[in-house]
C-alpha atoms as a PDB file:
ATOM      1  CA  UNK A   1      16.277  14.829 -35.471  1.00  0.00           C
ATOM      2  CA  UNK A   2      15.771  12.324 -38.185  1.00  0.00           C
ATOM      3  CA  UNK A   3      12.984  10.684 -36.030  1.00  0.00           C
ATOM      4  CA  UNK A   4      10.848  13.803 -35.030  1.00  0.00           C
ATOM      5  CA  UNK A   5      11.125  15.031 -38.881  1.00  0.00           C
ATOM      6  CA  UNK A   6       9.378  11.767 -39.405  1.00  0.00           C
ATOM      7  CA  UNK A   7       6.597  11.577 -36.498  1.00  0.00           C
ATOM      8  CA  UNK A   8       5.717  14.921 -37.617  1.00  0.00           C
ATOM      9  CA  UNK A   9       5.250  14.204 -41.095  1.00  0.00           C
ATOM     10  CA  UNK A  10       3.091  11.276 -39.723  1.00  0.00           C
ATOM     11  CA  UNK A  11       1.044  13.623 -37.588  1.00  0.00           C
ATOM     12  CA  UNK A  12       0.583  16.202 -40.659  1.00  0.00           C
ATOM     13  CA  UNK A  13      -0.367  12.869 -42.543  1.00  0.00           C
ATOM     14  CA  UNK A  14      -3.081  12.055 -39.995  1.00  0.00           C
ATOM     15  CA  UNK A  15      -4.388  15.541 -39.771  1.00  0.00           C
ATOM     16  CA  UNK A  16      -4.457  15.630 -43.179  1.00  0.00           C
ATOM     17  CA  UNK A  17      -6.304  12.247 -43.651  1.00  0.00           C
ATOM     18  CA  UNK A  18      -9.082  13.368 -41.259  1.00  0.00           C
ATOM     19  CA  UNK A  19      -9.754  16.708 -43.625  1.00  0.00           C
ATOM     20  CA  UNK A  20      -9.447  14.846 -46.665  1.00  0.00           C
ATOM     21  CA  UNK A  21     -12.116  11.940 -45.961  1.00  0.00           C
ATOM     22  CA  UNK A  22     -14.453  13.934 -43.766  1.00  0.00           C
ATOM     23  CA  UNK A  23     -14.636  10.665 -41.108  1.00  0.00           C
ATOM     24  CA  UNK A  24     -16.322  11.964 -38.367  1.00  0.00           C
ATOM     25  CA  UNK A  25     -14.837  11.517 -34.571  1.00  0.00           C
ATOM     26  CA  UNK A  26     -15.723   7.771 -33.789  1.00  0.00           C
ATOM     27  CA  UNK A  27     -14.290   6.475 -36.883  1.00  0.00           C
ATOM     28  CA  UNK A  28     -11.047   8.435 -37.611  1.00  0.00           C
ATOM     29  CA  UNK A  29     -10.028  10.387 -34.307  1.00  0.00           C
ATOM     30  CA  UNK A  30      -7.412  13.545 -35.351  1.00  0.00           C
ATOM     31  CA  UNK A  31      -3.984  13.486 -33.074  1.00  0.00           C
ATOM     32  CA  UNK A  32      -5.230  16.718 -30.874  1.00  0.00           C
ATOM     33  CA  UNK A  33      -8.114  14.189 -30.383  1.00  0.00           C
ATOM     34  CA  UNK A  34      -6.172  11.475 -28.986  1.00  0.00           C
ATOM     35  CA  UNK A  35      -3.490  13.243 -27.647  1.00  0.00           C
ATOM     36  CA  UNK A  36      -6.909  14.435 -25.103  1.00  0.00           C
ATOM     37  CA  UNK A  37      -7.190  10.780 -24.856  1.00  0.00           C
ATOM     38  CA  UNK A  38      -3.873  10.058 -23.739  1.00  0.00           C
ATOM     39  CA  UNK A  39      -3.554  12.397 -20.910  1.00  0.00           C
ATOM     40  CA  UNK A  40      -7.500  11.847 -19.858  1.00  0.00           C
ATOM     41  CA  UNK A  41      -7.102   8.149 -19.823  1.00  0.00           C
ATOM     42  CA  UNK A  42      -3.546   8.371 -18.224  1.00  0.00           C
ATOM     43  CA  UNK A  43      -3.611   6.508 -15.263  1.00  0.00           C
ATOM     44  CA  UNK A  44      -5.932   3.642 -17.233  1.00  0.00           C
ATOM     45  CA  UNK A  45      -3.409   3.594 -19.719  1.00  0.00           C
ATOM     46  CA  UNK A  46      -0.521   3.072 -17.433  1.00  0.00           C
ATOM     47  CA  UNK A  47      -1.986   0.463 -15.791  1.00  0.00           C
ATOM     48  CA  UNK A  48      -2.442  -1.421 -18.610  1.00  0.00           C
ATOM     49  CA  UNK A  49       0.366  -0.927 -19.680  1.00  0.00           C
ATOM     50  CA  UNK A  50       2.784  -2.265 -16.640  1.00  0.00           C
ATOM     51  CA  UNK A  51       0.249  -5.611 -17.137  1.00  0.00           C
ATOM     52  CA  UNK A  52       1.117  -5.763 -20.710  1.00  0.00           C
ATOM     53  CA  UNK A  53       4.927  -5.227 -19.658  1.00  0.00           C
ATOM     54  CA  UNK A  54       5.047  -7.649 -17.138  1.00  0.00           C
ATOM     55  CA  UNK A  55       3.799 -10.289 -19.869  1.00  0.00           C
ATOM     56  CA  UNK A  56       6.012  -9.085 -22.304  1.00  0.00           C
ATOM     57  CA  UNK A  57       9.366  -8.864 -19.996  1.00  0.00           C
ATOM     58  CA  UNK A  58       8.120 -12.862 -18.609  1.00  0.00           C
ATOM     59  CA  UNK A  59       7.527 -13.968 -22.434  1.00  0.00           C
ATOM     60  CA  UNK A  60      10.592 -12.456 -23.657  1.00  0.00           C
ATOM     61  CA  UNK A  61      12.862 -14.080 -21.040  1.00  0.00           C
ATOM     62  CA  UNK A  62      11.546 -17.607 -20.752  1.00  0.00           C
ATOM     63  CA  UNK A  63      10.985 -17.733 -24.679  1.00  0.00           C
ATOM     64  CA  UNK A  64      15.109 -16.478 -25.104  1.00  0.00           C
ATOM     65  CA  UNK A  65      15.896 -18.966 -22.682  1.00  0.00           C
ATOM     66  CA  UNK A  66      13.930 -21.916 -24.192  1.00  0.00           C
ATOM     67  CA  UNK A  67      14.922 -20.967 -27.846  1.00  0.00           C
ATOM     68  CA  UNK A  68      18.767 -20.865 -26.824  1.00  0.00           C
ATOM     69  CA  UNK A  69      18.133 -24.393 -25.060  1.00  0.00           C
ATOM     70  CA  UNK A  70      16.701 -25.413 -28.174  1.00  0.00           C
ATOM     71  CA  UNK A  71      19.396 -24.102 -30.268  1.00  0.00           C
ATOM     72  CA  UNK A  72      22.305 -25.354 -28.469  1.00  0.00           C
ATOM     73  CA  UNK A  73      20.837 -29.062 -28.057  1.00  0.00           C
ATOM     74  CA  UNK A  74      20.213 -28.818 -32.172  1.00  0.00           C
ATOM     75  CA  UNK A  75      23.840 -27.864 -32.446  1.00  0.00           C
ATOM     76  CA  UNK A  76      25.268 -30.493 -30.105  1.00  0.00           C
ATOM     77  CA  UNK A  77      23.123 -33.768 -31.415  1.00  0.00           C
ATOM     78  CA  UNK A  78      22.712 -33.738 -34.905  1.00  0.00           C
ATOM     79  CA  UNK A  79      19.722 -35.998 -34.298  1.00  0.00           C
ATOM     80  CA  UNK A  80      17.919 -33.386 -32.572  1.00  0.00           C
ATOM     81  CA  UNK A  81      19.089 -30.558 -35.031  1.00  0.00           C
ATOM     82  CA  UNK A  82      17.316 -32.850 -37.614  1.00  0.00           C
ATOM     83  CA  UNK A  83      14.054 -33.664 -36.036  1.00  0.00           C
ATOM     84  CA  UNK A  84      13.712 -29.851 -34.750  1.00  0.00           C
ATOM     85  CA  UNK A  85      14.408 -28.088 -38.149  1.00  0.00           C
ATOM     86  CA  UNK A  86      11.537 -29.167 -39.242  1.00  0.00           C
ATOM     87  CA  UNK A  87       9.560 -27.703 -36.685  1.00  0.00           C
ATOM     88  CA  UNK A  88      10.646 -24.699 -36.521  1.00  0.00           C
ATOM     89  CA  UNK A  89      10.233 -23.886 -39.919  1.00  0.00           C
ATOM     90  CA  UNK A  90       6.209 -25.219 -40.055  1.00  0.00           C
ATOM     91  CA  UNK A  91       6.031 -23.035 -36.550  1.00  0.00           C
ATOM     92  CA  UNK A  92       6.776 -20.303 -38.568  1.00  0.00           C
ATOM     93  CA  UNK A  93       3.588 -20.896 -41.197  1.00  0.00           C
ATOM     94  CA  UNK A  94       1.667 -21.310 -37.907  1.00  0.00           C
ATOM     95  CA  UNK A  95      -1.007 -17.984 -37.610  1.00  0.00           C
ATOM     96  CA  UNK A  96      -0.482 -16.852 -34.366  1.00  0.00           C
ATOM     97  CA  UNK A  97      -4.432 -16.060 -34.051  1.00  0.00           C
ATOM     98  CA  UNK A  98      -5.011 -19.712 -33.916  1.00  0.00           C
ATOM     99  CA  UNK A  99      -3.236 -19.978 -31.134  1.00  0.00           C
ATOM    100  CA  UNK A 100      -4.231 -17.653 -28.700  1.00  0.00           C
ATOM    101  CA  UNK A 101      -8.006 -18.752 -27.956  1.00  0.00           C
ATOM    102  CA  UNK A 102      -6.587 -22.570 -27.456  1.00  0.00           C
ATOM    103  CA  UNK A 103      -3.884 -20.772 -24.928  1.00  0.00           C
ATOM    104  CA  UNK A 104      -6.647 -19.118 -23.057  1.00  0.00           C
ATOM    105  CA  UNK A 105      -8.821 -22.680 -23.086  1.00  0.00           C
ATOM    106  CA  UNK A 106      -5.620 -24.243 -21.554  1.00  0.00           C
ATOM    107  CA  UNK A 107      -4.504 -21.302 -19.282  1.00  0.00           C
ATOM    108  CA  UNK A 108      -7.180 -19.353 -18.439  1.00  0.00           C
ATOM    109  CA  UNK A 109      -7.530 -15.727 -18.608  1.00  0.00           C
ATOM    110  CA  UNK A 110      -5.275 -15.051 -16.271  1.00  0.00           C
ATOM    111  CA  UNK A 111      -1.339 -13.626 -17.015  1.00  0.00           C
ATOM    112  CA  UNK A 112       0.060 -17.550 -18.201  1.00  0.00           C
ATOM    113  CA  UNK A 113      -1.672 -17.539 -21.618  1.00  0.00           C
ATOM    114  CA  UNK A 114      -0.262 -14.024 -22.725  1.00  0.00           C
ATOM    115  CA  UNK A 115       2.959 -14.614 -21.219  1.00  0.00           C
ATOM    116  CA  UNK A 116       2.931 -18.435 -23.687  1.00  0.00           C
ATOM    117  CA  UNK A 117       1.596 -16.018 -26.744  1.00  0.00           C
ATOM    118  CA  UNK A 118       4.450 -13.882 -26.304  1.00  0.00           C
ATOM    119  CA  UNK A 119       7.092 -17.189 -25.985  1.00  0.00           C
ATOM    120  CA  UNK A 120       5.824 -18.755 -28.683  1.00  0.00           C
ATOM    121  CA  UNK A 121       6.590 -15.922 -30.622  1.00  0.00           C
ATOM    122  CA  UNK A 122       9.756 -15.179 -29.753  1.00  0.00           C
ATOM    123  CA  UNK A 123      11.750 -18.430 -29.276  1.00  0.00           C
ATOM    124  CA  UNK A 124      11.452 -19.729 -33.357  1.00  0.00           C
ATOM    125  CA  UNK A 125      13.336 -16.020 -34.145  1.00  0.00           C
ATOM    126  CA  UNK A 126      16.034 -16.798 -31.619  1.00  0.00           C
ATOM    127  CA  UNK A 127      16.405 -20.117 -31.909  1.00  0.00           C
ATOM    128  CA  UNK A 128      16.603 -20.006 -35.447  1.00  0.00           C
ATOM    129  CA  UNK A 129      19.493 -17.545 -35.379  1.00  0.00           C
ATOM    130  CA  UNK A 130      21.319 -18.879 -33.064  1.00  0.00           C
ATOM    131  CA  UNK A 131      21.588 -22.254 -34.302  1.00  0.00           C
ATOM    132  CA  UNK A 132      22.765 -20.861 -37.796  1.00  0.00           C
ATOM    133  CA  UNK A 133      25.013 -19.167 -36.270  1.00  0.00           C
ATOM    134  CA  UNK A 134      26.104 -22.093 -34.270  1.00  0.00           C
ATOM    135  CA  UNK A 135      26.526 -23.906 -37.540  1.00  0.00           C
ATOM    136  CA  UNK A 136      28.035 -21.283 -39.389  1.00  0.00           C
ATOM    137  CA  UNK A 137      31.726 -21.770 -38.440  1.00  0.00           C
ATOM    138  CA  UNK A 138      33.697 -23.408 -41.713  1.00  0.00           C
ATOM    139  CA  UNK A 139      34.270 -27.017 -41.762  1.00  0.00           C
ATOM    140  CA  UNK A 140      38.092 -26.139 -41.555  1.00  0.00           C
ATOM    141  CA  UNK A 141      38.649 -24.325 -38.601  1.00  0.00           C
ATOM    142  CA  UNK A 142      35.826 -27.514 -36.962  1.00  0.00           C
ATOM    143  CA  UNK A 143      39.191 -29.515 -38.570  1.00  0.00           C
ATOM    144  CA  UNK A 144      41.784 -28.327 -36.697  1.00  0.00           C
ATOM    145  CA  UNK A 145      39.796 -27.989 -33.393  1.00  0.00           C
ATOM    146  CA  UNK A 146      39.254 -31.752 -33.956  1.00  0.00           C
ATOM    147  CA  UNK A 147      42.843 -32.504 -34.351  1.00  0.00           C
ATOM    148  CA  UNK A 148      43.554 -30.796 -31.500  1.00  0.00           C
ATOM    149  CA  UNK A 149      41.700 -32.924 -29.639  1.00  0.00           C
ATOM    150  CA  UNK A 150      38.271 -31.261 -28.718  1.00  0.00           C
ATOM    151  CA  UNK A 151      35.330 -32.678 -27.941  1.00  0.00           C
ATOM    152  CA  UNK A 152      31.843 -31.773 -29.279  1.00  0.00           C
ATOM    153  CA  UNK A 153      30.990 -29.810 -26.433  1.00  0.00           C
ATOM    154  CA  UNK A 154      34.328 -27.782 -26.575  1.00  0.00           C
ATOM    155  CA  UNK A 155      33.964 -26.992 -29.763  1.00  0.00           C
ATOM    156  CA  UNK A 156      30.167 -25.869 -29.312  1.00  0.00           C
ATOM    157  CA  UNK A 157      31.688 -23.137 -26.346  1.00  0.00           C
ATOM    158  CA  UNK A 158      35.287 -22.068 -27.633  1.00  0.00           C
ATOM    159  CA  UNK A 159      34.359 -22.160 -31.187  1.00  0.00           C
ATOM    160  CA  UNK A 160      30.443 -22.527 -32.537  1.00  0.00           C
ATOM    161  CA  UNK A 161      29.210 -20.231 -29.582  1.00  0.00           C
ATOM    162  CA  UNK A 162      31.492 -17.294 -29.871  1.00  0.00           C
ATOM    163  CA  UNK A 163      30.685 -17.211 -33.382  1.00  0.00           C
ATOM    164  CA  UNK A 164      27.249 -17.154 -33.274  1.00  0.00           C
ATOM    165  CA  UNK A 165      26.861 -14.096 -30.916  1.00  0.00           C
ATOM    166  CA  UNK A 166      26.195 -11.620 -33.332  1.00  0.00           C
ATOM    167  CA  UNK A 167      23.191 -13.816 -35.160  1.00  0.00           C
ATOM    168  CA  UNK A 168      21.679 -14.523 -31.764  1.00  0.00           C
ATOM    169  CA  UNK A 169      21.665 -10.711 -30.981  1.00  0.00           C
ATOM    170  CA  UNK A 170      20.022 -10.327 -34.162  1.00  0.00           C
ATOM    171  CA  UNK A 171      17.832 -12.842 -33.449  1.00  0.00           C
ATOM    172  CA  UNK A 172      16.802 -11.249 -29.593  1.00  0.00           C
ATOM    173  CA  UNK A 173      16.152  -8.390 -31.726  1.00  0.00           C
ATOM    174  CA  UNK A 174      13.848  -9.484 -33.444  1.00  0.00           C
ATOM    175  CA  UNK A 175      11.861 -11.068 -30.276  1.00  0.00           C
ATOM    176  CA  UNK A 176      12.165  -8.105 -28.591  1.00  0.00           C
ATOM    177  CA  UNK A 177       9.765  -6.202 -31.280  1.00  0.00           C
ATOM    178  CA  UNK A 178       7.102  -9.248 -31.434  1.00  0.00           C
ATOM    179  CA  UNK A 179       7.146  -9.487 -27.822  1.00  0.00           C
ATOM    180  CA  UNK A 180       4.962  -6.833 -27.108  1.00  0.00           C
ATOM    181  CA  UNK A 181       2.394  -7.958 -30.033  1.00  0.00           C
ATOM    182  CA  UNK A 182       2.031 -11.204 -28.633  1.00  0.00           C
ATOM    183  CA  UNK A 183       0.937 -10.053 -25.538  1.00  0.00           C
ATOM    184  CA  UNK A 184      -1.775  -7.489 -27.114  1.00  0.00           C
ATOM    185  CA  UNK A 185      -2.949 -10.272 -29.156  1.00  0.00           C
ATOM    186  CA  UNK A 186      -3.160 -12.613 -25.981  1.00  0.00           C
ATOM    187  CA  UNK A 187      -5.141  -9.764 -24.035  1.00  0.00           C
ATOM    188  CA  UNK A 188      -7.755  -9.085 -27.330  1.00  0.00           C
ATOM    189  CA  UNK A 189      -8.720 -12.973 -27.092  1.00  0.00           C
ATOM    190  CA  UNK A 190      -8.939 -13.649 -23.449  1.00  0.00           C
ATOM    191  CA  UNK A 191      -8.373 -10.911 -20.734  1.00  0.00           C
ATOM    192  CA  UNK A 192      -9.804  -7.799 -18.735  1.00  0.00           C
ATOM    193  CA  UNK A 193      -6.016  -6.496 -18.422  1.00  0.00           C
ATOM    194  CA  UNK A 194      -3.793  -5.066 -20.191  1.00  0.00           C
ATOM    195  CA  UNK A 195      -3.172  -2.178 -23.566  1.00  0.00           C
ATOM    196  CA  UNK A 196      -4.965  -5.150 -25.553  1.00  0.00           C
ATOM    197  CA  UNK A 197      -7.978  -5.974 -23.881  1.00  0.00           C
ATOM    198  CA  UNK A 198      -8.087  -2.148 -23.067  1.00  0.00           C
ATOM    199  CA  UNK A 199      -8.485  -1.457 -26.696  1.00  0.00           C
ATOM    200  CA  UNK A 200     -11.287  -3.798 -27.285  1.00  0.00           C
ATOM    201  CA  UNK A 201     -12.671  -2.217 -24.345  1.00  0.00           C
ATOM    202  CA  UNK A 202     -12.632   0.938 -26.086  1.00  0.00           C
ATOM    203  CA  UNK A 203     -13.685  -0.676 -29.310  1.00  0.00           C
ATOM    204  CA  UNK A 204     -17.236  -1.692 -27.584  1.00  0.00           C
ATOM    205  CA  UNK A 205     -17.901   1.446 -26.265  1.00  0.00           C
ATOM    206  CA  UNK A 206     -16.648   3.358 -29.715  1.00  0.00           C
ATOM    207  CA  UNK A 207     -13.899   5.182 -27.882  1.00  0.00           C
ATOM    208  CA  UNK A 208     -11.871   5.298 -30.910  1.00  0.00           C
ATOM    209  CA  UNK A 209      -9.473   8.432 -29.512  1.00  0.00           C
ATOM    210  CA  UNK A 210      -8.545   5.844 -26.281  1.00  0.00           C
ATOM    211  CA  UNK A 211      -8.023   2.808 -29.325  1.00  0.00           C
ATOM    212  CA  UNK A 212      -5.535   4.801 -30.972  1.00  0.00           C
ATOM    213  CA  UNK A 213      -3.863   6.429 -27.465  1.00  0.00           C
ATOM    214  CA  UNK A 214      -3.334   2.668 -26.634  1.00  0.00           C
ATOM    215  CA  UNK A 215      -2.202   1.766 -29.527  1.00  0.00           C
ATOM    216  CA  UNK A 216       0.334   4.873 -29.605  1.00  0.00           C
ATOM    217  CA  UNK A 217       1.254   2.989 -25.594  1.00  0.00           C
ATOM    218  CA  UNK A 218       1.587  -0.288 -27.316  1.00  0.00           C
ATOM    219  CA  UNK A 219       4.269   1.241 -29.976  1.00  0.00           C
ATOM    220  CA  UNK A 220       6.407   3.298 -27.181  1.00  0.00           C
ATOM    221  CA  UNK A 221       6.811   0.297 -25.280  1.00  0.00           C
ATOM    222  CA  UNK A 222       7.756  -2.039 -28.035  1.00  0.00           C
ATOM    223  CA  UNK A 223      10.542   1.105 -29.108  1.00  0.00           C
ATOM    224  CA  UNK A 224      11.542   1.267 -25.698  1.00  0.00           C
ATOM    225  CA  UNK A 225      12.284  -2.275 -25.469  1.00  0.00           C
ATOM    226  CA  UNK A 226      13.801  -2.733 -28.650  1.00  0.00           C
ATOM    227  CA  UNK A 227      15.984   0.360 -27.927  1.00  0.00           C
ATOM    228  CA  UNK A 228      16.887  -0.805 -24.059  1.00  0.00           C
ATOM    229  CA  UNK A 229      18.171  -4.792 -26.191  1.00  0.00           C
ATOM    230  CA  UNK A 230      19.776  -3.261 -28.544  1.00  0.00           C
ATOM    231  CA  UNK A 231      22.135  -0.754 -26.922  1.00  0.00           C
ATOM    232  CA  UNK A 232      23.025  -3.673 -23.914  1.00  0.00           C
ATOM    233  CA  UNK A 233      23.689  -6.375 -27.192  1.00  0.00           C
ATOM    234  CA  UNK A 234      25.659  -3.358 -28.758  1.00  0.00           C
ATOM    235  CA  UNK A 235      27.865  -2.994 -25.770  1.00  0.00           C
ATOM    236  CA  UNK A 236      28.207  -6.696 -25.234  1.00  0.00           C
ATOM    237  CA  UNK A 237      28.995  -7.516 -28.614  1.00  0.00           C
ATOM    238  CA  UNK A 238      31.616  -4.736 -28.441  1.00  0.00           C
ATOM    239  CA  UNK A 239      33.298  -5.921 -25.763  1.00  0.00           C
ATOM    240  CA  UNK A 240      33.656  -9.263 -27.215  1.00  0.00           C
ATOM    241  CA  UNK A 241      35.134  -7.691 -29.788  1.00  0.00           C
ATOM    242  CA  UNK A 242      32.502  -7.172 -32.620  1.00  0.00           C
END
């Protein structure tokens, strides 16, 4: 309930925007306007959107898996935990913008560069929470595992790795709502496919009302992503006991 009382105070916002200022049409569409623009432009909108999906869902997974390599190699030789750290953190300073027209120089404007946009973005956030949550575990209980005999790698899956589940669902989180904006900013630079390059479509031919429908598009599918994560990491993290 909480959720609809807010969209329709955003809608009533909107509406109300569009009185106040007077914008005509092509600049500031009301939401009867593009709500005609979602259901005219359905079946355009749909099929951009299962593009931008399919680069999202392929970003999302290869990026989680190479930022949980990442972390657990960091964890296991502090030699690589050292020289990665670093990078990580300057990644992070790194303005994603920059990186997408050098993508599509490498890749092409095919699916690869949008699907690298959206890894890029999402492995720092999980591997960055799961390796401090793989170092989180007090220097104590690391102790007594060492006195009773394990090894590195024992420790890192009986002890460092349980522990750290909860930061690297926070972390998958996280990549689960940039996912979907590094594959709209992959399709604006280089791309006839997709909810991105649909909107600068739009933008050229000053369809404003189909801008905002795919925008609205780009929105549901990053909620029902997020929502899809985080119930399965709920469920796993309660069966594991947290």
């Amino acid at each position: 309930m909480r959720a609809l009382a807010g969209i329709g105070v955003a809608l009533l916002l909107w509406q109300a925007a569009v009185w106040l200022t007077g914008l005509p049409p092509y600049l500031l569409p009301g939401p009867a306007r593009v709500a005609e623009a979602l259901w005219a432009g359905r079946a355009e909108l749909w099929t951009a959107a299962g593009y931008t999906a399919r680069a999202t869902l392929a970003g999302l997974a290869l990026g989680t898996a190479i930022g949980v390599a990442v972390a657990l190699a960091m964890a296991a030789w502090r030699p690589v935990g050292r020289a990665l750290s670093p990078v990580l953190i300057v990644s992070q300073v790194i303005p994603v913008f920059a990186l997408a027209p050098i993508l599509t120089l490498w890749l092409g404007f095919g699916l690869a560069p949008k699907v690298a946009m959206v890894v890029l973005i999402v492995f720092v956030p999980v591997a960055q929470a799961l390796y401090d949550g793989l170092m989180a575990p007090p220097a104590a209980q690391l102790d007594v595992a060492r006195v009773m005999g394990a090894g590195r790698l024992a420790m890192l899956r009986h002890l460092r790795l349980p522990a750290a589940l909860p930061r690297l669902a926070s972390g998958l989180r996280l990549g689960a709502i940039y996912a979907p904006v590094g594959a709209v900013i992959g399709e604006w630079v280089g791309g006839a496919r997709g909810l991105g390059a649909l909107m600068i479509q739009a933008n050229g031919r000053m369809k404003t009302d189909l801008m905002f429908a795919a925008l609205i598009v780009v929105v549901a599918l990053s909620l029902v992503l997020y929502t899809v994560i985080d119930r399965g990491l709920a469920r796993a993290l309660a069966r594991r006991g947290f």
